[in-house]
PDB file of N, CA and C in Angstrom:
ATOM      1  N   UNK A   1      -1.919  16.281 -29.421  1.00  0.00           N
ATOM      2  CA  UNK A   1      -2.075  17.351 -28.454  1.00  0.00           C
ATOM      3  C   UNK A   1      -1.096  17.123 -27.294  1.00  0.00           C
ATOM      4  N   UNK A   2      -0.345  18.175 -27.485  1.00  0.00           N
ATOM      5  CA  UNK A   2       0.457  18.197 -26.117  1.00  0.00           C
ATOM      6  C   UNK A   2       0.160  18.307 -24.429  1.00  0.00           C
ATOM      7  N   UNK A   3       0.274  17.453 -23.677  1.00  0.00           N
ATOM      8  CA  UNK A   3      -0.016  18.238 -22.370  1.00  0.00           C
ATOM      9  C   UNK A   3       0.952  17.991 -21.143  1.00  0.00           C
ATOM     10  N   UNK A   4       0.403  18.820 -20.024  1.00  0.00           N
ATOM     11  CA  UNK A   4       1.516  19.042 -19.498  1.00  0.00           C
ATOM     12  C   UNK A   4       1.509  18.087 -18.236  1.00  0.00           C
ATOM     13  N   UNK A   5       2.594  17.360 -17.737  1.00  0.00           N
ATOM     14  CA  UNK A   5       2.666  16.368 -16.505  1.00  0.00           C
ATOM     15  C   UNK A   5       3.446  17.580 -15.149  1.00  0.00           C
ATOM     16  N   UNK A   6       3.044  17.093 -14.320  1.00  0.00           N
ATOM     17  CA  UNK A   6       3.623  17.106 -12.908  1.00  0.00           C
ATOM     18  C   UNK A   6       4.410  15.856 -12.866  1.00  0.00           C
ATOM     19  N   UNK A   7       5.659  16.127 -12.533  1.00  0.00           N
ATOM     20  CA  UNK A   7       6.548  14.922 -11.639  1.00  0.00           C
ATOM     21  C   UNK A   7       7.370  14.950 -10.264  1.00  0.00           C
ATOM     22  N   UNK A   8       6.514  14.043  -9.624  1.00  0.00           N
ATOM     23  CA  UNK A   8       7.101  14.018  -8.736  1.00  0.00           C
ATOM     24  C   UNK A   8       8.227  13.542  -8.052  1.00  0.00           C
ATOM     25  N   UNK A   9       9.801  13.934  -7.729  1.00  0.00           N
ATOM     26  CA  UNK A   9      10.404  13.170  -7.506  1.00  0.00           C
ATOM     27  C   UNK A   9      10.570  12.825  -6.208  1.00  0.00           C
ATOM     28  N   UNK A  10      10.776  11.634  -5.568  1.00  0.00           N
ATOM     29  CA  UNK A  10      11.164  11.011  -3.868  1.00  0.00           C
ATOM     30  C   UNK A  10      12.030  10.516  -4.133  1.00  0.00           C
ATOM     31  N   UNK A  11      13.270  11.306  -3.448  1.00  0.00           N
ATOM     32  CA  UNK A  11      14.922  10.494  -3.606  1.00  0.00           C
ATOM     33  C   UNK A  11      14.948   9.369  -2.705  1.00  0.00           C
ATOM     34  N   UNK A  12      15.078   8.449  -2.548  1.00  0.00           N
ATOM     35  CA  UNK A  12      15.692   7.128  -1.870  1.00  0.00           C
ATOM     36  C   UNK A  12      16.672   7.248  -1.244  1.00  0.00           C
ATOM     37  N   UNK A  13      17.917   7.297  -2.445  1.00  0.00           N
ATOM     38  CA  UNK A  13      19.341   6.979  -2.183  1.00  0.00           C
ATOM     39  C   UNK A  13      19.968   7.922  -2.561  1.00  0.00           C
ATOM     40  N   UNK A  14      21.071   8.539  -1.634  1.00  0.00           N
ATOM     41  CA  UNK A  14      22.387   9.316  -2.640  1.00  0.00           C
ATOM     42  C   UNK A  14      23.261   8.711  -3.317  1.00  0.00           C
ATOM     43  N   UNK A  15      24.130   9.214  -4.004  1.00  0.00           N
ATOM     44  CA  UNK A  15      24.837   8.714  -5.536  1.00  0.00           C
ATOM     45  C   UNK A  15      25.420   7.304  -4.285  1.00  0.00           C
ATOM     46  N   UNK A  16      25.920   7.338  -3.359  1.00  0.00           N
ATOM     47  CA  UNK A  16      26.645   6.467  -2.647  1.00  0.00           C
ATOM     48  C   UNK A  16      25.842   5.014  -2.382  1.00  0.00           C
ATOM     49  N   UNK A  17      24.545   5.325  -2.434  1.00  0.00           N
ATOM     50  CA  UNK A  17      23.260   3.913  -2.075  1.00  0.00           C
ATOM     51  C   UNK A  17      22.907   4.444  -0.738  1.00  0.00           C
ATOM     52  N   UNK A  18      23.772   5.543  -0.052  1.00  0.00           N
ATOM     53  CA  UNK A  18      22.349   5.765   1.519  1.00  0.00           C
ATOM     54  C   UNK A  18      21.031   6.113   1.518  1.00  0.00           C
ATOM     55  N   UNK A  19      20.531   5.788   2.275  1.00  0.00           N
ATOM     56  CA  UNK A  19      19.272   6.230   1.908  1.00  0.00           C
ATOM     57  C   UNK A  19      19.240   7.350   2.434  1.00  0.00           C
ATOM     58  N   UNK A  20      18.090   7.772   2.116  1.00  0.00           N
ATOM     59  CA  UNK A  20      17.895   9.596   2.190  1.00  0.00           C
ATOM     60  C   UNK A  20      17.069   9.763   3.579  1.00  0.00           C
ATOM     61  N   UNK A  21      17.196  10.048   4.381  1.00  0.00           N
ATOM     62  CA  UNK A  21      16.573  10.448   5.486  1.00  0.00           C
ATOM     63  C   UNK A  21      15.115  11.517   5.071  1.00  0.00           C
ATOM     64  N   UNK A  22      14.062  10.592   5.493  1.00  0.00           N
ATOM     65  CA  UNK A  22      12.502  11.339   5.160  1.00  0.00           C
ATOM     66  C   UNK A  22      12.172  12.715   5.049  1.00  0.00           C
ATOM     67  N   UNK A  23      12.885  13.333   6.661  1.00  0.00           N
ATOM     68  CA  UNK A  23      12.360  14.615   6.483  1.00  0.00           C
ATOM     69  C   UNK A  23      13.377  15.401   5.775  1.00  0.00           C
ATOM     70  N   UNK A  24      14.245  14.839   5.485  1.00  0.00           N
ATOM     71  CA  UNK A  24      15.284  15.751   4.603  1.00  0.00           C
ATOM     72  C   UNK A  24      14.209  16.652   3.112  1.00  0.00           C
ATOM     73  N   UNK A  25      14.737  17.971   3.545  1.00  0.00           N
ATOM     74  CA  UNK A  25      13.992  18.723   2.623  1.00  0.00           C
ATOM     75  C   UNK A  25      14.398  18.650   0.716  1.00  0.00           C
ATOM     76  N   UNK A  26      15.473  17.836   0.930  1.00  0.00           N
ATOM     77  CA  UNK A  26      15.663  17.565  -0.517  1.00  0.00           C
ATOM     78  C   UNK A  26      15.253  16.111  -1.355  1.00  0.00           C
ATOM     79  N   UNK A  27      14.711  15.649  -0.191  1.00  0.00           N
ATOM     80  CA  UNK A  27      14.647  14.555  -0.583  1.00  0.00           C
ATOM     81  C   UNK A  27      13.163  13.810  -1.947  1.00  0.00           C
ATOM     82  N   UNK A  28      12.237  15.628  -1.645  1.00  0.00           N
ATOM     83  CA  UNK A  28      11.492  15.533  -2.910  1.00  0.00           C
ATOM     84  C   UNK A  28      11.614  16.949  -3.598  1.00  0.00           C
ATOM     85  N   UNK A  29      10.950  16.469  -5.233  1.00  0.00           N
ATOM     86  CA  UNK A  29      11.119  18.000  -5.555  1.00  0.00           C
ATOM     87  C   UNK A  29      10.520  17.595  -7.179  1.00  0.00           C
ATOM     88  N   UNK A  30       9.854  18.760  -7.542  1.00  0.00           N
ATOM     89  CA  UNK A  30       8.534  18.463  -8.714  1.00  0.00           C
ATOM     90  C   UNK A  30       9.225  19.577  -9.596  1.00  0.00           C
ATOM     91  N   UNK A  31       8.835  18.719 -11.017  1.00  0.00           N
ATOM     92  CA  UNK A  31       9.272  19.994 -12.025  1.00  0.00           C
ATOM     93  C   UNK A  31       7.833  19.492 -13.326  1.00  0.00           C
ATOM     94  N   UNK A  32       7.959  20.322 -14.071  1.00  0.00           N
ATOM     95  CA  UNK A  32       6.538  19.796 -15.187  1.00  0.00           C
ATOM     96  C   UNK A  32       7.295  19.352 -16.550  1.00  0.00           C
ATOM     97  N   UNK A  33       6.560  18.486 -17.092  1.00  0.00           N
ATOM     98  CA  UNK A  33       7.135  18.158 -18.160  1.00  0.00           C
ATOM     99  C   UNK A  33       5.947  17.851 -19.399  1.00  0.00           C
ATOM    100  N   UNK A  34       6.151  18.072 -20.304  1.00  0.00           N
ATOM    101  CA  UNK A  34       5.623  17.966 -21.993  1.00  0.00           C
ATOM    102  C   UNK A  34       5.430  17.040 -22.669  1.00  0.00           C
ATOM    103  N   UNK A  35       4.124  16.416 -22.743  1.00  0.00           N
ATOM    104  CA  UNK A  35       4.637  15.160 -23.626  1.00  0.00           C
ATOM    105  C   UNK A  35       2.782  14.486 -24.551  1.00  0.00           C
ATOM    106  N   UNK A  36       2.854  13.929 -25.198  1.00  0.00           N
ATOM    107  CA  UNK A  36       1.691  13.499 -26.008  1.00  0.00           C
ATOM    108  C   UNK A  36       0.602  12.842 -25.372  1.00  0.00           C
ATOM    109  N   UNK A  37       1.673  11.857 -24.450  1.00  0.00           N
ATOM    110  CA  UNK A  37       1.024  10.805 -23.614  1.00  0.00           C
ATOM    111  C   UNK A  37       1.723  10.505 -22.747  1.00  0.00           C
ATOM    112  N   UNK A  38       1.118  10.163 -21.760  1.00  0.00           N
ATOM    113  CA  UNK A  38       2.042   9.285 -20.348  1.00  0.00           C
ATOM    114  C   UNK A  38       3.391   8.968 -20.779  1.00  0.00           C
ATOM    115  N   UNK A  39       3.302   8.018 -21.578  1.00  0.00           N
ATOM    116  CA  UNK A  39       4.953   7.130 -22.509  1.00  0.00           C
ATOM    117  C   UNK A  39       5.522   8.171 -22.990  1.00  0.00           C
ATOM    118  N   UNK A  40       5.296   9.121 -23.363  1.00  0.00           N
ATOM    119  CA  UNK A  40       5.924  10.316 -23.853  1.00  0.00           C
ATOM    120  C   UNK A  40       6.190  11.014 -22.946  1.00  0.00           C
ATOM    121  N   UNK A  41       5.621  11.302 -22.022  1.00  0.00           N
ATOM    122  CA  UNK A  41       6.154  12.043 -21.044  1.00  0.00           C
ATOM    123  C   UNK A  41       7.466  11.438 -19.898  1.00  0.00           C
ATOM    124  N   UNK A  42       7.289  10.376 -19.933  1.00  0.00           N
ATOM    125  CA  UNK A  42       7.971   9.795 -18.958  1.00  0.00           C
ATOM    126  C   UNK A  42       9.800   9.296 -19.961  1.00  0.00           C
ATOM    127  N   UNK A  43       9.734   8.964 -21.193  1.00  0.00           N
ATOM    128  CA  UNK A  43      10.394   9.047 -21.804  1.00  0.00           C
ATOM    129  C   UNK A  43      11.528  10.365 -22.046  1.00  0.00           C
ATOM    130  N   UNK A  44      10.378  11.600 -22.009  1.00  0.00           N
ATOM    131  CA  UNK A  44      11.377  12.715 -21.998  1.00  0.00           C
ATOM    132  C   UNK A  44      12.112  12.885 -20.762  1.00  0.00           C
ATOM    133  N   UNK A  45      11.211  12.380 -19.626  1.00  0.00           N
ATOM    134  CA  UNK A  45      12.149  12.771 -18.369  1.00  0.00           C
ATOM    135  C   UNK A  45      13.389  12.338 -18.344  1.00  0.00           C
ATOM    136  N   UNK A  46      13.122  10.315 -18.834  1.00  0.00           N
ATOM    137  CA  UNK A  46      14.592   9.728 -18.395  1.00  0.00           C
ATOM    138  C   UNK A  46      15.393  10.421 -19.418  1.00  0.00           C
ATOM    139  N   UNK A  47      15.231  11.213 -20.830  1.00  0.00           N
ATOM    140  CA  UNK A  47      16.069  11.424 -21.254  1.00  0.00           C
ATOM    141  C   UNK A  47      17.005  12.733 -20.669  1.00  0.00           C
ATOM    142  N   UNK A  48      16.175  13.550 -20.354  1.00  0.00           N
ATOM    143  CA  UNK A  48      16.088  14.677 -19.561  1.00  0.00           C
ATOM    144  C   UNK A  48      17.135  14.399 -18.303  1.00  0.00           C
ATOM    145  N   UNK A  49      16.490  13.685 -17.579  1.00  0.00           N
ATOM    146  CA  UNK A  49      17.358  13.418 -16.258  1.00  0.00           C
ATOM    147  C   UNK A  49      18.719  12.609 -16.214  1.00  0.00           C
ATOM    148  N   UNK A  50      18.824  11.925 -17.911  1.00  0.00           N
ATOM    149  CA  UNK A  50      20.109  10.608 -18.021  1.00  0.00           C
ATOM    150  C   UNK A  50      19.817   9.815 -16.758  1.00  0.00           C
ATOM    151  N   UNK A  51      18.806   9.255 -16.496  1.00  0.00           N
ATOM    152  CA  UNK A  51      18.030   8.280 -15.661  1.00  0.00           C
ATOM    153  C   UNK A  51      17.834   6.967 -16.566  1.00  0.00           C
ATOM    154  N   UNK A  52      18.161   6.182 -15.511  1.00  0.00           N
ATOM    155  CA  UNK A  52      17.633   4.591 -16.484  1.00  0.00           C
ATOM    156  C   UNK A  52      16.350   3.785 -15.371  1.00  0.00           C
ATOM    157  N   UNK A  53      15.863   3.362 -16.507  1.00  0.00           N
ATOM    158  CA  UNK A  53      14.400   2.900 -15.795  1.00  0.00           C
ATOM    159  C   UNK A  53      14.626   1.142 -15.073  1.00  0.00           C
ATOM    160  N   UNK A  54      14.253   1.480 -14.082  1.00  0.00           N
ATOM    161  CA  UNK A  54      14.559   0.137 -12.870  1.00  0.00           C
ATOM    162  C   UNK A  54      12.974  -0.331 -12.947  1.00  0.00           C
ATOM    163  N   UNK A  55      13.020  -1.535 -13.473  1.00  0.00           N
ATOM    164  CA  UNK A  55      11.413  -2.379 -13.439  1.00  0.00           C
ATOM    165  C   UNK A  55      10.401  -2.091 -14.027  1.00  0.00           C
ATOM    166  N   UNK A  56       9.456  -1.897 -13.649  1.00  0.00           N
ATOM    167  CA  UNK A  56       8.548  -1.694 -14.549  1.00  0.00           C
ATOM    168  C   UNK A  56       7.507  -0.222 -14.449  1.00  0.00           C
ATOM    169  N   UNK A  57       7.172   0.190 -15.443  1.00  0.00           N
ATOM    170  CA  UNK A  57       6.523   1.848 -15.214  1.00  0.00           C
ATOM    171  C   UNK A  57       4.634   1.318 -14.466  1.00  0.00           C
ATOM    172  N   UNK A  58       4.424   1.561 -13.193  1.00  0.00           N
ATOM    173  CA  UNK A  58       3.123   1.443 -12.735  1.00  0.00           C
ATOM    174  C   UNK A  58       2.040   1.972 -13.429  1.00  0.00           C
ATOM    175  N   UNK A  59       1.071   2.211 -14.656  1.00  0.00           N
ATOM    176  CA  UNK A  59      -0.062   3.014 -15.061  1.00  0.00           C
ATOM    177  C   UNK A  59      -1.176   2.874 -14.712  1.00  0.00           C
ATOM    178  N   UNK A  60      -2.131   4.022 -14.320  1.00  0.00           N
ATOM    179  CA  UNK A  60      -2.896   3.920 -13.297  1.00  0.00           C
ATOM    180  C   UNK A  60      -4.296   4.866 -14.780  1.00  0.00           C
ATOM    181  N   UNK A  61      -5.294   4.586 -14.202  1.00  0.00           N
ATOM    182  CA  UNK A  61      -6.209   5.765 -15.201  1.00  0.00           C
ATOM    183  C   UNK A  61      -5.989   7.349 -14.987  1.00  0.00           C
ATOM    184  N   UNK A  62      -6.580   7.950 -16.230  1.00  0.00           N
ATOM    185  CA  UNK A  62      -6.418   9.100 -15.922  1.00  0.00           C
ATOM    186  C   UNK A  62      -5.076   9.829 -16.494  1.00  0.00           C
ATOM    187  N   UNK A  63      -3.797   9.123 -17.273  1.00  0.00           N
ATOM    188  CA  UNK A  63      -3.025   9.252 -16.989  1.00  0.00           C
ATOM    189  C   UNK A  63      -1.881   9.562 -16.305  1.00  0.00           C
ATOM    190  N   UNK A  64      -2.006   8.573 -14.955  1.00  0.00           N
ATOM    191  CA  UNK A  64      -0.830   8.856 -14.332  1.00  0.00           C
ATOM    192  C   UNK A  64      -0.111   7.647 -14.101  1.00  0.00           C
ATOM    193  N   UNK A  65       0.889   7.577 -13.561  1.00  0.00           N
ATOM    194  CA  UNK A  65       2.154   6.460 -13.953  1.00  0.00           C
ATOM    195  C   UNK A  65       3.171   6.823 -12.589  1.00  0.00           C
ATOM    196  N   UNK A  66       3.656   5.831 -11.799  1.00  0.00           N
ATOM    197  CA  UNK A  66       4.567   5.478 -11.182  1.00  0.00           C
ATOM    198  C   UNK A  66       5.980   4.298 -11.681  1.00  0.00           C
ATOM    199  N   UNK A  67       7.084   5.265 -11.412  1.00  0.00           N
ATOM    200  CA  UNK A  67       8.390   4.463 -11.877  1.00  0.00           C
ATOM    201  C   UNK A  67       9.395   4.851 -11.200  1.00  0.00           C
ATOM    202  N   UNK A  68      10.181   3.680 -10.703  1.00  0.00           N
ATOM    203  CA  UNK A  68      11.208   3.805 -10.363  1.00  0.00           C
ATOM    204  C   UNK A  68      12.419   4.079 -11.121  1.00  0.00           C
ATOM    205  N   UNK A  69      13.694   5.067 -10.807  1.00  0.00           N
ATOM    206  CA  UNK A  69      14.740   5.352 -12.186  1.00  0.00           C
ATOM    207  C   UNK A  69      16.601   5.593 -11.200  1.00  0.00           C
ATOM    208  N   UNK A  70      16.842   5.677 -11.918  1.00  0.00           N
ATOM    209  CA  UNK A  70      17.816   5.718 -11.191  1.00  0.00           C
ATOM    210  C   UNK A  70      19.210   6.479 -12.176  1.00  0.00           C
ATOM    211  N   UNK A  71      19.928   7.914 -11.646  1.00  0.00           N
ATOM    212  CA  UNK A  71      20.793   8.419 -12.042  1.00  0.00           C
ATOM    213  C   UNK A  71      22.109   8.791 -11.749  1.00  0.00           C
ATOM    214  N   UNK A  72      22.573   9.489 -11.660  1.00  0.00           N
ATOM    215  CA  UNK A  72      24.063   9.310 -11.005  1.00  0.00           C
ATOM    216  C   UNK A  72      23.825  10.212  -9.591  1.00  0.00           C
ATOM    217  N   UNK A  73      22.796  10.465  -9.369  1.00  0.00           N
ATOM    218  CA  UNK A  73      22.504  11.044  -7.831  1.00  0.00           C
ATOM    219  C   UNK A  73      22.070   9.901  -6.982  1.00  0.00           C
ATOM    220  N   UNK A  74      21.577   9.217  -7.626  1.00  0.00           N
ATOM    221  CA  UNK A  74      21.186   8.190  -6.776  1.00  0.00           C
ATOM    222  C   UNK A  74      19.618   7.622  -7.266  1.00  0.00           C
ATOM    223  N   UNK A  75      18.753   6.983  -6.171  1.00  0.00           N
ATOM    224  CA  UNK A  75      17.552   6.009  -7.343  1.00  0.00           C
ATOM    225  C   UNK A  75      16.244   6.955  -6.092  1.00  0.00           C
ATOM    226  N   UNK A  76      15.763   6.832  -7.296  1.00  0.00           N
ATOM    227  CA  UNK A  76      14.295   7.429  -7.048  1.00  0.00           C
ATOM    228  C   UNK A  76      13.015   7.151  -7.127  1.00  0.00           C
ATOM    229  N   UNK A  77      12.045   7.463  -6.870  1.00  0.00           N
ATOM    230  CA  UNK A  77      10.839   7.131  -7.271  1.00  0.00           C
ATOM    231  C   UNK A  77      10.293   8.083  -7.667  1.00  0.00           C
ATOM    232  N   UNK A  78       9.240   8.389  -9.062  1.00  0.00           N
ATOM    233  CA  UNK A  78       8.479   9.574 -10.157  1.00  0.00           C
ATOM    234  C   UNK A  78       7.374   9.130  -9.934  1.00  0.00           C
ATOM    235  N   UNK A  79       6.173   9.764  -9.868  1.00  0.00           N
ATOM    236  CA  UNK A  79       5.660  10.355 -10.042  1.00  0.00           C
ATOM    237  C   UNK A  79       4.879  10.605 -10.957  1.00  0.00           C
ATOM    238  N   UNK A  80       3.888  10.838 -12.262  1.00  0.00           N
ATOM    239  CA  UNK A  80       3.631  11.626 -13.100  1.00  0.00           C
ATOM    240  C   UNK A  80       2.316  11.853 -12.996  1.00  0.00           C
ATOM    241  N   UNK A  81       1.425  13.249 -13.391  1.00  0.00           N
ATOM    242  CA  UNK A  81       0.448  12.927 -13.119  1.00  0.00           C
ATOM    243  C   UNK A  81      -0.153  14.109 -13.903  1.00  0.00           C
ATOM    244  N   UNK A  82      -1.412  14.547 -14.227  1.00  0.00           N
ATOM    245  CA  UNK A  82      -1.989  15.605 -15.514  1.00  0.00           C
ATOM    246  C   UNK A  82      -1.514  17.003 -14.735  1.00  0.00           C
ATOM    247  N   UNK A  83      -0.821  17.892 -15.094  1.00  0.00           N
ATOM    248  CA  UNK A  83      -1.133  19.150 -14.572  1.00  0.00           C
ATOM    249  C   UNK A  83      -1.824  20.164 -15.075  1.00  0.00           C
ATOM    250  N   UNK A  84      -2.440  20.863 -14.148  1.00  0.00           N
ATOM    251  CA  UNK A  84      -3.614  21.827 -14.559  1.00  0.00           C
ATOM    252  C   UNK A  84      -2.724  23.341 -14.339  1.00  0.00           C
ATOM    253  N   UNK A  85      -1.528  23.328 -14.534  1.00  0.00           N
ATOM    254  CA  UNK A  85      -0.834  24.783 -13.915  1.00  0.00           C
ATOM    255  C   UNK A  85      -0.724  25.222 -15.883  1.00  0.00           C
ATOM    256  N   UNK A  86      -0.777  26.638 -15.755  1.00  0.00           N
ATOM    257  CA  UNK A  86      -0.862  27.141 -17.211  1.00  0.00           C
ATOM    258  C   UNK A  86       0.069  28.519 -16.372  1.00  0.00           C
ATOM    259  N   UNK A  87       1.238  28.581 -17.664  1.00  0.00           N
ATOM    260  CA  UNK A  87       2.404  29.624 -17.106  1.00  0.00           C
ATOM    261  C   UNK A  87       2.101  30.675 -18.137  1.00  0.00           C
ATOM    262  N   UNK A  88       2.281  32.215 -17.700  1.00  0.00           N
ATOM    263  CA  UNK A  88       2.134  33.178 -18.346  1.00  0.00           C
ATOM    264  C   UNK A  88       3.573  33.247 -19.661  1.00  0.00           C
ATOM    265  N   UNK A  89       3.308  33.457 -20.736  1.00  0.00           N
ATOM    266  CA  UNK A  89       4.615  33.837 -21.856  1.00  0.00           C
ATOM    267  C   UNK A  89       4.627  35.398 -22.262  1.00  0.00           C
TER     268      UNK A  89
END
């Protein structure tokens, strides 16, 4: 059974290593993603994003999961967590 994640992203750093100034409005930003299970979901992202995974993935109950990743924008911190949003087709 498929279901659907929320991810959250918090940018850190730009592609350069600065860090991102807090209230900067880009500095987060959520998209949903598809997947079987947590590991599945988080798998499609890095593939999704061409992100490589820095340390270790945090799993919490409930399925949700914290990980740090890092892409050619710069390194981030995700997010994942069950979403309850259902989109009209």
């Amino acid at each position: 059974m498929t279901m659907k994640f929320t991810v959250e992203q918090r940018h850190l750093t730009d592609a350069e290593g600065r860090p991102i100034p807090a209230g900067d409005p880009k500095s987060v930003s959520f998209e949903t993603i598809d997947g079987d299970t947590i590991d599945d979901a988080i798998n499609v992202f890095i593939r999704k994003s061409g992100a490589e995974l820095i340390g270790t993935v945090l799993k919490f109950p409930g399925f949700q999961a914290v990980a740090t990743v890092r892409n050619a924008t710069g390194v981030y911190t995700v997010q994942f967590t069950p979403s309850s949003q259902a989109f009209s087709i």
